[in-house]
Structures are given as structure tokens and as C-alpha cells.
PDB file of N, CA and C in Angstrom:
ATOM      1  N   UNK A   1      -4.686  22.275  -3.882  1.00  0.00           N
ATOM      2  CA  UNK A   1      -4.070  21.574  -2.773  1.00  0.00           C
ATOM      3  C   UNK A   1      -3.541  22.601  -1.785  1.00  0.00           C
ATOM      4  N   UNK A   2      -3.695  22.394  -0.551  1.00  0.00           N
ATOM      5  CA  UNK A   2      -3.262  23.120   0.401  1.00  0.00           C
ATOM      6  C   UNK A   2      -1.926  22.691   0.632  1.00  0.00           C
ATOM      7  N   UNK A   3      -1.015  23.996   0.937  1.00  0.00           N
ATOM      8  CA  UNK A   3       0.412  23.821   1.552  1.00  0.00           C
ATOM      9  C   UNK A   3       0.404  24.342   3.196  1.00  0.00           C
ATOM     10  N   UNK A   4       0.862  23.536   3.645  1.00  0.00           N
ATOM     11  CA  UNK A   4       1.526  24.254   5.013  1.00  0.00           C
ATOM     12  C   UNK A   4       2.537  24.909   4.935  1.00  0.00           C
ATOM     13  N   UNK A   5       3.014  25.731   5.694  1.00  0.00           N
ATOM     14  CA  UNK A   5       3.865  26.928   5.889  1.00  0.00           C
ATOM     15  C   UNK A   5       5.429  25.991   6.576  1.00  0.00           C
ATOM     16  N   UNK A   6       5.243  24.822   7.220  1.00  0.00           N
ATOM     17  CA  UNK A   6       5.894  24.491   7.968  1.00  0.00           C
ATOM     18  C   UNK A   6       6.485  22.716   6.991  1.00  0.00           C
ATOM     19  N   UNK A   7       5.101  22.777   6.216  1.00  0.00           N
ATOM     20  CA  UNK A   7       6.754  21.361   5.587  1.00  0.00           C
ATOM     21  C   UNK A   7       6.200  21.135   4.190  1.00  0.00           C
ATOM     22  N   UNK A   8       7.287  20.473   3.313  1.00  0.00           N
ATOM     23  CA  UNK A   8       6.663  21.116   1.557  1.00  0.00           C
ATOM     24  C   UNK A   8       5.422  20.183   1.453  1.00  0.00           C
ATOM     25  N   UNK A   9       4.842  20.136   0.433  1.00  0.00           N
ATOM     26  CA  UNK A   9       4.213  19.967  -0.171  1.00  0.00           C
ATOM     27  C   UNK A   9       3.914  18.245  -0.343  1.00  0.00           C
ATOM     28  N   UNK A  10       2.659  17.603   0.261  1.00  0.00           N
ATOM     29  CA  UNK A  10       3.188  16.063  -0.377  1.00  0.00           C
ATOM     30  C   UNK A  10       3.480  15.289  -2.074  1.00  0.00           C
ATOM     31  N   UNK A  11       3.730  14.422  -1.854  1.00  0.00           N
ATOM     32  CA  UNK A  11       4.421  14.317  -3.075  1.00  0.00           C
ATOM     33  C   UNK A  11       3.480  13.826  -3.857  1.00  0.00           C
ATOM     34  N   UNK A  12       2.964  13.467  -5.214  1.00  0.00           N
ATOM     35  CA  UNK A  12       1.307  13.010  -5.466  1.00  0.00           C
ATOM     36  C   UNK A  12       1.809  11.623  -6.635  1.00  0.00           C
ATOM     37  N   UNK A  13       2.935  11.087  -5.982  1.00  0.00           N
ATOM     38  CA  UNK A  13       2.862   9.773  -5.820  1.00  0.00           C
ATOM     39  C   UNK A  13       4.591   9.837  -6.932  1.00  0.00           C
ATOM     40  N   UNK A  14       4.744  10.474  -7.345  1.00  0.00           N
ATOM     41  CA  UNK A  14       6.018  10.796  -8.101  1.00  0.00           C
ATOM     42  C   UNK A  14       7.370  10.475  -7.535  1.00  0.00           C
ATOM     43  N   UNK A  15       8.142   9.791  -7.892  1.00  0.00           N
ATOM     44  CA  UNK A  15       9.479   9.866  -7.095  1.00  0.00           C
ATOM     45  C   UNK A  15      10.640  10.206  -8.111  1.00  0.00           C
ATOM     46  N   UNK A  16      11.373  10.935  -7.897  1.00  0.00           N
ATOM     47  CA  UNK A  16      12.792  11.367  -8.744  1.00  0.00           C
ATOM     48  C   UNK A  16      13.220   9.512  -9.272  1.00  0.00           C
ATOM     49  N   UNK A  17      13.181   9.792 -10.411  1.00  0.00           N
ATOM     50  CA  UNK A  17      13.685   8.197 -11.156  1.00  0.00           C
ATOM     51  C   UNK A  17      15.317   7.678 -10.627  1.00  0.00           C
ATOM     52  N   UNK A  18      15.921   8.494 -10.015  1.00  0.00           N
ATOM     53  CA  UNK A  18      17.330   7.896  -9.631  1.00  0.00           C
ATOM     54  C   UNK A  18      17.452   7.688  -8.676  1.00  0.00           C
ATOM     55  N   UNK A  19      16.350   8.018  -7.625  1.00  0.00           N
ATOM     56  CA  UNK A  19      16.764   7.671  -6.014  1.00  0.00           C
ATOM     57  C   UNK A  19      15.582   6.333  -5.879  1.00  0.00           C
ATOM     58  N   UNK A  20      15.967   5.371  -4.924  1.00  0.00           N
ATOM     59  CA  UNK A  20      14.938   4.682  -4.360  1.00  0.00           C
ATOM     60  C   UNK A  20      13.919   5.646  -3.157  1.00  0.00           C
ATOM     61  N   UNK A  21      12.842   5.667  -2.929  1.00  0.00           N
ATOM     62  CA  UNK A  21      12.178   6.162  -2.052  1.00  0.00           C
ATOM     63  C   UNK A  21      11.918   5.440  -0.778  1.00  0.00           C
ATOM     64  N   UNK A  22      12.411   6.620   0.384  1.00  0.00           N
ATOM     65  CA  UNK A  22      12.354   6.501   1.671  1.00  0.00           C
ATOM     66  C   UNK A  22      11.066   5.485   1.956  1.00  0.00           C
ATOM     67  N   UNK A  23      11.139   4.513   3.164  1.00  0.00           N
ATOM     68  CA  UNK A  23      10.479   4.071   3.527  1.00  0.00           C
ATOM     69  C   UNK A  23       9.280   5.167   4.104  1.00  0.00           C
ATOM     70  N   UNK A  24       9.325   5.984   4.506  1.00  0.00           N
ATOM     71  CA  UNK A  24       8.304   7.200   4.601  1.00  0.00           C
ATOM     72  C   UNK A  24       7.833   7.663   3.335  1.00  0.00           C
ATOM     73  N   UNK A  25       8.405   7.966   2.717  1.00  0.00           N
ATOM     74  CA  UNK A  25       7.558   8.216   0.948  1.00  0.00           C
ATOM     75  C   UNK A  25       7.019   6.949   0.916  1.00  0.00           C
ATOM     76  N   UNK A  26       7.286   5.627   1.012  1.00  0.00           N
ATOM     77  CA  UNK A  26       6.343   4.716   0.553  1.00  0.00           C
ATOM     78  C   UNK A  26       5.509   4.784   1.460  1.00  0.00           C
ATOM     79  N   UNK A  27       4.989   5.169   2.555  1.00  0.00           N
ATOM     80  CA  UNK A  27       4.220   4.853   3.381  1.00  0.00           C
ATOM     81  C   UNK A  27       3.234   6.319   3.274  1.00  0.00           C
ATOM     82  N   UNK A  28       3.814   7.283   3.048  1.00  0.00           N
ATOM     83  CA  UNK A  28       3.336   8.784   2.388  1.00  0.00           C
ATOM     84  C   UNK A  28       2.213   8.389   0.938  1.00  0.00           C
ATOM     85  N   UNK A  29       2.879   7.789  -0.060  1.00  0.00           N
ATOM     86  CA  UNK A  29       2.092   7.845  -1.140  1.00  0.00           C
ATOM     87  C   UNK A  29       0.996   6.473  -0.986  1.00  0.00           C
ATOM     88  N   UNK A  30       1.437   5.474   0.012  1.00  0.00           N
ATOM     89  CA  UNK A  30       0.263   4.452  -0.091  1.00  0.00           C
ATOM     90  C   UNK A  30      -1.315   5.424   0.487  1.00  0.00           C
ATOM     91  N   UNK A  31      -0.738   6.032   1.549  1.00  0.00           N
ATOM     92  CA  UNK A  31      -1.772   6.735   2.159  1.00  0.00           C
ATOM     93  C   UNK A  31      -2.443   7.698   1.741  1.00  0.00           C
ATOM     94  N   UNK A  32      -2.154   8.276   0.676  1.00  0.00           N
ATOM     95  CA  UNK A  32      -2.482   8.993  -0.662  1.00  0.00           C
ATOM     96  C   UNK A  32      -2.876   8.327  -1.141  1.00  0.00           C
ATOM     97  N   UNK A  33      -2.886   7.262  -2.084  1.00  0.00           N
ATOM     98  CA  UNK A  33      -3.550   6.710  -3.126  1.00  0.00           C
ATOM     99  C   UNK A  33      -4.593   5.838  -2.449  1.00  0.00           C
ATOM    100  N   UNK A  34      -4.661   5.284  -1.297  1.00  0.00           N
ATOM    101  CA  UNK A  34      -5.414   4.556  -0.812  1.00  0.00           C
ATOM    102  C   UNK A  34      -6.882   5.454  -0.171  1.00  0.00           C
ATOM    103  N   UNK A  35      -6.542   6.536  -0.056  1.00  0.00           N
ATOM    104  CA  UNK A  35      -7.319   7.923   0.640  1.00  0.00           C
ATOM    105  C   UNK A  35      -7.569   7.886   2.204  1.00  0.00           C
ATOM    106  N   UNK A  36      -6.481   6.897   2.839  1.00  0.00           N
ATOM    107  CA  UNK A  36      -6.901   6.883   3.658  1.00  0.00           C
ATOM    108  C   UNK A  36      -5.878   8.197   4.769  1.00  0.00           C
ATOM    109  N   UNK A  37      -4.953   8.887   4.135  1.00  0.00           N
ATOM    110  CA  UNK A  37      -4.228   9.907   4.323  1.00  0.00           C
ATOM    111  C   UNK A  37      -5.552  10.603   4.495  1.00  0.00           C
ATOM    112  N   UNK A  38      -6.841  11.420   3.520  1.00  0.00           N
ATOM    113  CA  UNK A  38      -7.461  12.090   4.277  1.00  0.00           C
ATOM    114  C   UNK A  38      -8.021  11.896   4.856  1.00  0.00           C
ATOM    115  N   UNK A  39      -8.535  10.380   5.284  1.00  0.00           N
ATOM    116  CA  UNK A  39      -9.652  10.121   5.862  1.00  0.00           C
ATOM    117  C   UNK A  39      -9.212  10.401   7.818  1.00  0.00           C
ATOM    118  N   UNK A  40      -7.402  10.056   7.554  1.00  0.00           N
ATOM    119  CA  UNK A  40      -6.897  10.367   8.851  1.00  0.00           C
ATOM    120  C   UNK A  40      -6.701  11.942   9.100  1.00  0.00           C
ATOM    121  N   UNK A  41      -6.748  12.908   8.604  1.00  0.00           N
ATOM    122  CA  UNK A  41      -6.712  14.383   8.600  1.00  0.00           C
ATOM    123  C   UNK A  41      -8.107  14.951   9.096  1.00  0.00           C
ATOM    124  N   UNK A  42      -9.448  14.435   8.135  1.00  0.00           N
ATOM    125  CA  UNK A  42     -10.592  14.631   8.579  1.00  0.00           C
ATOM    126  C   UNK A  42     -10.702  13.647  10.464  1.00  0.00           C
ATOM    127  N   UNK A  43     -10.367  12.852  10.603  1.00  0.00           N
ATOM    128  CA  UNK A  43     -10.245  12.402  12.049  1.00  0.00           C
ATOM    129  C   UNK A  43      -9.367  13.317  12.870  1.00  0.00           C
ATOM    130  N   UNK A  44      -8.648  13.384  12.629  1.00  0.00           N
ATOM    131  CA  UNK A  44      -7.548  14.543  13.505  1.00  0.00           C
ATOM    132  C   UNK A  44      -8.369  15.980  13.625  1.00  0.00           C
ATOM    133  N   UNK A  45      -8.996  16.335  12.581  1.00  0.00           N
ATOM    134  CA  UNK A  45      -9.746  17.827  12.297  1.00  0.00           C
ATOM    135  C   UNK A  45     -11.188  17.487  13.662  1.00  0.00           C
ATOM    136  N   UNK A  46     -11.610  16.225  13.675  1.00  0.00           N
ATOM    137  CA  UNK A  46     -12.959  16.407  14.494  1.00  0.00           C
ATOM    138  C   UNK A  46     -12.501  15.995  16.191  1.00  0.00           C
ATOM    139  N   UNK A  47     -11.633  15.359  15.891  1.00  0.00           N
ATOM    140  CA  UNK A  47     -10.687  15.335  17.707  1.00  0.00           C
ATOM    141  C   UNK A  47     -10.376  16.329  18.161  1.00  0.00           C
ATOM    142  N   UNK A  48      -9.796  17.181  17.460  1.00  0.00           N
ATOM    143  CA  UNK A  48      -8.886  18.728  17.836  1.00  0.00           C
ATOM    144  C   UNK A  48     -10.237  19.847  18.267  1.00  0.00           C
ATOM    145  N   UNK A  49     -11.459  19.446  17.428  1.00  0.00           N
ATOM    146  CA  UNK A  49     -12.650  19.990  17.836  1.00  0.00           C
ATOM    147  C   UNK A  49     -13.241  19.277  18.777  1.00  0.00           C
ATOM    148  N   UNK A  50     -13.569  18.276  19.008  1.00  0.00           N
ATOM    149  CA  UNK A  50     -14.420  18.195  20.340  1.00  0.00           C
ATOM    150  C   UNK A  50     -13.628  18.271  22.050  1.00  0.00           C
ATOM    151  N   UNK A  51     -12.096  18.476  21.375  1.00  0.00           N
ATOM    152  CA  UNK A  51     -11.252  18.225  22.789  1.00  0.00           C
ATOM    153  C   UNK A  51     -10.778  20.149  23.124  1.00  0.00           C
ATOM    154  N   UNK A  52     -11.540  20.985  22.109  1.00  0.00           N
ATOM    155  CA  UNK A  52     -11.578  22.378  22.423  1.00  0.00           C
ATOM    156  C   UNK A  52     -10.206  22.997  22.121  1.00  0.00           C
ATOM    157  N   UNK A  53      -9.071  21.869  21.229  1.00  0.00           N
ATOM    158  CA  UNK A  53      -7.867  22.560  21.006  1.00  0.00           C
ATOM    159  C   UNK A  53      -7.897  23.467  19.767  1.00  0.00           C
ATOM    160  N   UNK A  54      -8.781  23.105  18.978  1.00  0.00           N
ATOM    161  CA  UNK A  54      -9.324  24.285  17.964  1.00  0.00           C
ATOM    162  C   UNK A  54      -9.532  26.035  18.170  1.00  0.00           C
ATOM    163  N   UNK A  55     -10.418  25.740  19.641  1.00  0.00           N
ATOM    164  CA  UNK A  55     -10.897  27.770  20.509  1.00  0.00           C
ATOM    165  C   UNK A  55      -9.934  27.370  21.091  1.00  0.00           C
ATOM    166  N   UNK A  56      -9.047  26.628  21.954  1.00  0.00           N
ATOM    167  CA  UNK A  56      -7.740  27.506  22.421  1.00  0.00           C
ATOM    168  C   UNK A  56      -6.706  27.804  21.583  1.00  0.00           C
ATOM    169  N   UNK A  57      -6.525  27.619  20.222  1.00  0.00           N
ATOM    170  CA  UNK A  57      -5.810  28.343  19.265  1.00  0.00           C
ATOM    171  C   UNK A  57      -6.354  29.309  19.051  1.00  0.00           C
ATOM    172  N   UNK A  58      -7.369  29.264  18.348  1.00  0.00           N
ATOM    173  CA  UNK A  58      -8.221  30.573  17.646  1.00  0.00           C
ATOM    174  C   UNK A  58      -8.099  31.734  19.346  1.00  0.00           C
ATOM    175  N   UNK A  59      -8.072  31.450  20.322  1.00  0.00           N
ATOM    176  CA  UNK A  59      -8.074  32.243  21.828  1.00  0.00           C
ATOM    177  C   UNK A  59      -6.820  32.537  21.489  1.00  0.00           C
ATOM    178  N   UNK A  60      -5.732  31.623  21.495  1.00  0.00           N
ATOM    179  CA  UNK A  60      -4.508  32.247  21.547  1.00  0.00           C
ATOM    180  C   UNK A  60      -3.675  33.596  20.464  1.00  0.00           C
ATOM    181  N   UNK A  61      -4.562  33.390  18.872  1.00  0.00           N
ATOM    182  CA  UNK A  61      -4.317  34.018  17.927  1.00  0.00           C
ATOM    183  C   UNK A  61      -5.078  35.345  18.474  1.00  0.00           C
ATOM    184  N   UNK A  62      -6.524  35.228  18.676  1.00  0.00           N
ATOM    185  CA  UNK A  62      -7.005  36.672  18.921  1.00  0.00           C
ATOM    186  C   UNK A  62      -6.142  37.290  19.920  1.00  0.00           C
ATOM    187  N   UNK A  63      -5.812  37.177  21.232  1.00  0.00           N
ATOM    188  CA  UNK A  63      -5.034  37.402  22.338  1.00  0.00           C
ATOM    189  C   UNK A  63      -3.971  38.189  21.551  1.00  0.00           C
ATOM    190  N   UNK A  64      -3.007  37.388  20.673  1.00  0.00           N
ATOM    191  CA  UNK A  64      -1.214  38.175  20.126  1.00  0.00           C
ATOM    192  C   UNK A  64      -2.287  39.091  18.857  1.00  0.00           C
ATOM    193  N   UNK A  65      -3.401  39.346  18.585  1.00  0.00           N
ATOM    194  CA  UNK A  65      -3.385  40.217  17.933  1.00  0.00           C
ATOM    195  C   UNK A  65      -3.909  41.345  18.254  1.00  0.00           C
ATOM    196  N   UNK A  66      -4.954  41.118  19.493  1.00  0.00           N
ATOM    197  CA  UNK A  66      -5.035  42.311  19.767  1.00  0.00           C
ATOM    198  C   UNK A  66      -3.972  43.234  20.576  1.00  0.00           C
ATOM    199  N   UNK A  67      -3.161  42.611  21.755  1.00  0.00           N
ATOM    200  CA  UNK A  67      -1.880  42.427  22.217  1.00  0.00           C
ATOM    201  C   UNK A  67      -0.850  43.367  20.383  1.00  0.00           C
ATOM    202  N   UNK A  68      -0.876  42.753  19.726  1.00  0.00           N
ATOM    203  CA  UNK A  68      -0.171  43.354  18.955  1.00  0.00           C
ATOM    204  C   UNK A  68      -0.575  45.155  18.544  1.00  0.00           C
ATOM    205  N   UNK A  69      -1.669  44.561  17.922  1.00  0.00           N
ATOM    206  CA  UNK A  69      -2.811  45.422  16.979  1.00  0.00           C
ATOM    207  C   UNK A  69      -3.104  45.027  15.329  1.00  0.00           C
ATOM    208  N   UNK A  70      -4.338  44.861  15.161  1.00  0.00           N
ATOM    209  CA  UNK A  70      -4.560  43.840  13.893  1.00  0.00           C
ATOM    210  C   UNK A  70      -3.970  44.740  12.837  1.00  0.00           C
ATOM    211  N   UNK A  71      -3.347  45.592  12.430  1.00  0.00           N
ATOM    212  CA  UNK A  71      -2.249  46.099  11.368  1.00  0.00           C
ATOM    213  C   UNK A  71      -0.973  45.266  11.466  1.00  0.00           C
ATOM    214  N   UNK A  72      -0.607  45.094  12.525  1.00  0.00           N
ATOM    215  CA  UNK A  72       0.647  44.557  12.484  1.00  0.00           C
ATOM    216  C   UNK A  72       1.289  43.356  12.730  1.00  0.00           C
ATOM    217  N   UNK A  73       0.201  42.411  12.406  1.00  0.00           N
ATOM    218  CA  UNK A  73       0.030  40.892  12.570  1.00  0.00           C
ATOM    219  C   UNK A  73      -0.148  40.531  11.087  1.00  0.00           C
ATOM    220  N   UNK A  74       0.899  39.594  11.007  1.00  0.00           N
ATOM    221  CA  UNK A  74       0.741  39.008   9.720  1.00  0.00           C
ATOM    222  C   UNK A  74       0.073  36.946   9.775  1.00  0.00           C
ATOM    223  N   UNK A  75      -0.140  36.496   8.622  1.00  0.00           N
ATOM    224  CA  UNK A  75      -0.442  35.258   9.013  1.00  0.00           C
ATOM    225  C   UNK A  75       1.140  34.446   9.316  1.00  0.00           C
ATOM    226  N   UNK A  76       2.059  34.892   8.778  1.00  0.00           N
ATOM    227  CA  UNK A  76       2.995  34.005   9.474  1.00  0.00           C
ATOM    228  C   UNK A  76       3.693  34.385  10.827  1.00  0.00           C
ATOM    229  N   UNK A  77       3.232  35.774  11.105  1.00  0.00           N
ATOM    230  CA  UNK A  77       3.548  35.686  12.809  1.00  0.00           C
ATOM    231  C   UNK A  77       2.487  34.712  13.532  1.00  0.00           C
ATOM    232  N   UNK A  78       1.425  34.608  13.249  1.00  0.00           N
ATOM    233  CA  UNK A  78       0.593  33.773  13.867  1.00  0.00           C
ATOM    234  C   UNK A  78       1.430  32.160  13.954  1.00  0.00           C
ATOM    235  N   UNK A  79       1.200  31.709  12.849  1.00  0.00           N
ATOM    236  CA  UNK A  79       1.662  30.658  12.548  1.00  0.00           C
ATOM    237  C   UNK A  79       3.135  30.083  13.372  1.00  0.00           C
ATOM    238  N   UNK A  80       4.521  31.036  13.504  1.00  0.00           N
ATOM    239  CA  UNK A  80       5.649  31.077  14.131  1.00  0.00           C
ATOM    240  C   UNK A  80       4.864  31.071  15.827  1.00  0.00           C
ATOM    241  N   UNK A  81       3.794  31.578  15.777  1.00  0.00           N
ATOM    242  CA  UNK A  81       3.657  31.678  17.331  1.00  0.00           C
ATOM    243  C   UNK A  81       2.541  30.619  17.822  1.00  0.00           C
ATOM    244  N   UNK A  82       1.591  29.912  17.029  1.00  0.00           N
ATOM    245  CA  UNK A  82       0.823  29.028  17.427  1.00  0.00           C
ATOM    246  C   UNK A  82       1.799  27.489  17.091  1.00  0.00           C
ATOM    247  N   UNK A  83       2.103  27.123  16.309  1.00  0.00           N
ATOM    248  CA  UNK A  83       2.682  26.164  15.834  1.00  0.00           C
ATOM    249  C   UNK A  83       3.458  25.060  17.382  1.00  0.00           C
ATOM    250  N   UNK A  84       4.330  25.562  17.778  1.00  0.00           N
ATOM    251  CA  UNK A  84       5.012  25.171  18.431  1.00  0.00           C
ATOM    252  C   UNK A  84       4.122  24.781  19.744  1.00  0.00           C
ATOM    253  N   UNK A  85       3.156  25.904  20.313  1.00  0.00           N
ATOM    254  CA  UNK A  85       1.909  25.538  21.258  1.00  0.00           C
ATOM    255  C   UNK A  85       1.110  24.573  21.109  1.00  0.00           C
ATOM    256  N   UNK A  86       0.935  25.078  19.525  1.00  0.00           N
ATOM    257  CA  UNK A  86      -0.694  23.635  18.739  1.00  0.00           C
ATOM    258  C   UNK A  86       0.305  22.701  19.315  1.00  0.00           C
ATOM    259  N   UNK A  87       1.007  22.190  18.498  1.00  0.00           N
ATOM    260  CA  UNK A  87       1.684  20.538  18.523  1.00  0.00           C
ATOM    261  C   UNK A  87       2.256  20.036  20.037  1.00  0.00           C
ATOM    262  N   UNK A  88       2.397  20.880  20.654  1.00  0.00           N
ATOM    263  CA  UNK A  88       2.534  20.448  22.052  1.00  0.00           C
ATOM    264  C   UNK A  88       1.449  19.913  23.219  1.00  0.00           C
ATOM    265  N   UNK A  89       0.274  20.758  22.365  1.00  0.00           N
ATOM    266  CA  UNK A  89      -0.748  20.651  23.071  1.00  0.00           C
ATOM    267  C   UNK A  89      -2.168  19.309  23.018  1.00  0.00           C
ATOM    268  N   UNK A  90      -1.257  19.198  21.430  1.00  0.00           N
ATOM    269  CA  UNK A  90      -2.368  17.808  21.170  1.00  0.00           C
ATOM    270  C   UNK A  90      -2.268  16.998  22.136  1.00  0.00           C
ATOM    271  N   UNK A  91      -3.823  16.419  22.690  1.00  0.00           N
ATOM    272  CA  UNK A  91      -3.683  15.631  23.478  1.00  0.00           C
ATOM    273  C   UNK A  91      -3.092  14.105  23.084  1.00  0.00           C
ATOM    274  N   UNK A  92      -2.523  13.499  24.004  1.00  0.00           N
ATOM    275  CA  UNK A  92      -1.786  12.088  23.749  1.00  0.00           C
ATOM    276  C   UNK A  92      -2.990  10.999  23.228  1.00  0.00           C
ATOM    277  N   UNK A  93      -3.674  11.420  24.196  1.00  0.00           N
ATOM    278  CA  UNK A  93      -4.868  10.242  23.501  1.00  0.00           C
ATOM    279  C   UNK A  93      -5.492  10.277  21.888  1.00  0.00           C
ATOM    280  N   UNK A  94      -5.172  11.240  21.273  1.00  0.00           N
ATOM    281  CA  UNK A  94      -5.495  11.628  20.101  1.00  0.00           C
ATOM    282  C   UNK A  94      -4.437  11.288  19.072  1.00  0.00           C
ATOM    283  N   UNK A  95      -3.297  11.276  19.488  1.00  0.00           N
ATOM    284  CA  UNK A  95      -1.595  11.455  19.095  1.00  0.00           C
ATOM    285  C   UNK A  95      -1.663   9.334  18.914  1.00  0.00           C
ATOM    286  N   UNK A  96      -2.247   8.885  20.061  1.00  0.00           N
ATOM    287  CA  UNK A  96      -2.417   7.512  20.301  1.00  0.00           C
ATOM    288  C   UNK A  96      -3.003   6.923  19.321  1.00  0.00           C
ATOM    289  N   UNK A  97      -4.269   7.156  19.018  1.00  0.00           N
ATOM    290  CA  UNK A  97      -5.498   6.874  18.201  1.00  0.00           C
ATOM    291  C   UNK A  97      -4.878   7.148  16.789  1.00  0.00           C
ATOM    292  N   UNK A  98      -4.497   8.017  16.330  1.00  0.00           N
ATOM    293  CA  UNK A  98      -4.103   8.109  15.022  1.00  0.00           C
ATOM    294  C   UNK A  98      -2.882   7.385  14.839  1.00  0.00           C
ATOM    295  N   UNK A  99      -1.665   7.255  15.443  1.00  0.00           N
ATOM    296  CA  UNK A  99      -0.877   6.269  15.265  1.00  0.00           C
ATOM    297  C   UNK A  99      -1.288   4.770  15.102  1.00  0.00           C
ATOM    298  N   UNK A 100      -2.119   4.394  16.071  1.00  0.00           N
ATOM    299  CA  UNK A 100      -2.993   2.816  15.625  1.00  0.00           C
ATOM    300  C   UNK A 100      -3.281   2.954  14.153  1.00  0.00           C
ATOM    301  N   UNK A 101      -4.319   4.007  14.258  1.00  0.00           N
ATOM    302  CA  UNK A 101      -5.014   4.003  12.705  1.00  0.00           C
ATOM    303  C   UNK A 101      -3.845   3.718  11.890  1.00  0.00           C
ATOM    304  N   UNK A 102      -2.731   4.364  12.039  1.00  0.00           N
ATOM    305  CA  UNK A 102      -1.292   4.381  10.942  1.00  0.00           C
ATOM    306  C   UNK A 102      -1.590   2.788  10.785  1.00  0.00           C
ATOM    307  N   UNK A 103      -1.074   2.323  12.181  1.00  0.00           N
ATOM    308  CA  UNK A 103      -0.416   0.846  12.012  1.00  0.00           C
ATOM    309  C   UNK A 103      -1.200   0.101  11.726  1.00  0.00           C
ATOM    310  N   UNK A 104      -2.565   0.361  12.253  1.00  0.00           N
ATOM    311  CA  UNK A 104      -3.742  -0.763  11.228  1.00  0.00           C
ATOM    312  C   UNK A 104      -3.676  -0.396   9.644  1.00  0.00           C
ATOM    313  N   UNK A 105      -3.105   0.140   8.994  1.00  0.00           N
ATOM    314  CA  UNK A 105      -3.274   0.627   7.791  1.00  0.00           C
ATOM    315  C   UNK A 105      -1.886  -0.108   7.018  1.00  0.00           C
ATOM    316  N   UNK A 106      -0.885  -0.271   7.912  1.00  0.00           N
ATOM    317  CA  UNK A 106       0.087  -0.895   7.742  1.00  0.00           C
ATOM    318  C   UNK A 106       0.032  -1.906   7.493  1.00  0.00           C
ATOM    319  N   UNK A 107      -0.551  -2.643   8.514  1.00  0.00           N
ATOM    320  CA  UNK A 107      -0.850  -3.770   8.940  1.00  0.00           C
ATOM    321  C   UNK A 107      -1.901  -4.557   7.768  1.00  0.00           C
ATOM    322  N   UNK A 108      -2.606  -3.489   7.565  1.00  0.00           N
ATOM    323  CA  UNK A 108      -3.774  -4.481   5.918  1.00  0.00           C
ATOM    324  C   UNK A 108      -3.099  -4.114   4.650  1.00  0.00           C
ATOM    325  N   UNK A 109      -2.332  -3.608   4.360  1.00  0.00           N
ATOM    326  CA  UNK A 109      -1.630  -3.464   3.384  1.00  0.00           C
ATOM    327  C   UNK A 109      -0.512  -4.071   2.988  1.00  0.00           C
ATOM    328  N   UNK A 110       0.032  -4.451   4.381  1.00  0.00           N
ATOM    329  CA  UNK A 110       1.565  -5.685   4.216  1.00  0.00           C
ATOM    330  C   UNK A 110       2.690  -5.011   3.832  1.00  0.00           C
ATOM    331  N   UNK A 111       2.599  -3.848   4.069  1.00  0.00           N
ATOM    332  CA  UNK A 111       3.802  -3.009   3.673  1.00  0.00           C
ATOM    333  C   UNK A 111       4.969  -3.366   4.331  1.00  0.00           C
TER     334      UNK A 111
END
């Protein structure tokens, strides 16, 4: 399983037995068990590519490293320095489209 650098780990459907779980954990693990969590990641992965925000990251990373010099670039300077750009930069119409998908998913499930 892949981790991001930027938030833990999802949860693989487990909840601590003494707390009730956040309305976001329930909506986290339906989308997990249902698979439709990756099916929305693989959609986000082919938007971010045909709308070219994929080469203007990968542009922006080569740029701070040669700018740096590739000795002295680590992957989490990258990461501290694309992060905040990536997510700003997603286009809305994409940001749009996957939120529907959320709420149609909501929406057939009756959650």
C-alpha cells in the first residue's frame, strides 16, 4: 500500500472499538470496500493527465532541481515544494466531477 507523505495512511476498514467513527471514516471505508475509492483515484490519475497538470509538475520538479543541483534535492523537498502548487492547480472542473462521483456514490448507497 502506498503512503503519502502528507496524510496517514487509510484505515482498511478497522475502527478503535471505543470510539464511534467519524462520519468521514464511514464514508472513507464504504469507498474502500465498495472499490469505488480506487476507481475514483484511477479517474483523478487520467484527468490530471490529459489536462497536462502531470508535465507541469514533473516541469516544476526538474526546474528546483536543477536550480538546486541533483545532490542536494531530496524527495521531500520536492514534495514540501510541489504539494501546495499541485493542489492549487487542479482544475475546478475536475475538483467538480469527482465530487458528483462522491455524491452519486452516496446517493446509491443511502448512507
Amino acid at each position: 500500500m502506498k503512503h503519502s507523505v502528507n496524510r496517514p495512511p487509510t484505515p482498511d476498514g478497522v475502527v478503535d472499538q471505543g470510539k464511534e467513527p467519524t462520519l468521514q471514516e464511514i464514508i472513507n471505508i464504504k469507498l474502500i470496500e465498495s472499490g469505488e475509492k480506487e476507481r475514483l483515484m484511477e479517474l483523478l490519475r487520467e484527468r490530471l493527465i490529459e489536462c497536462g497538470w502531470k508535465d507541469e509538475m514533473k516541469a516544476l520538479c526538474r526546474a528546483y532541481i536543477k536550480k538546486k543541483g541533483r545532490n542536494n534535492v531530496t524527495v521531500d523537498d520536492l514534495v514540501h515544494l510541489i504539494t501546495p502548487k499541485g493542489r492549487a492547480s487542479i482544475p475546478d472542473s475536475i475538483k467538480a466531477e469527482l465530487l458528483q462521483r462522491i455524491r452519486s456514490f452516496l446517493v446509491s448507497t443511502a448512507l
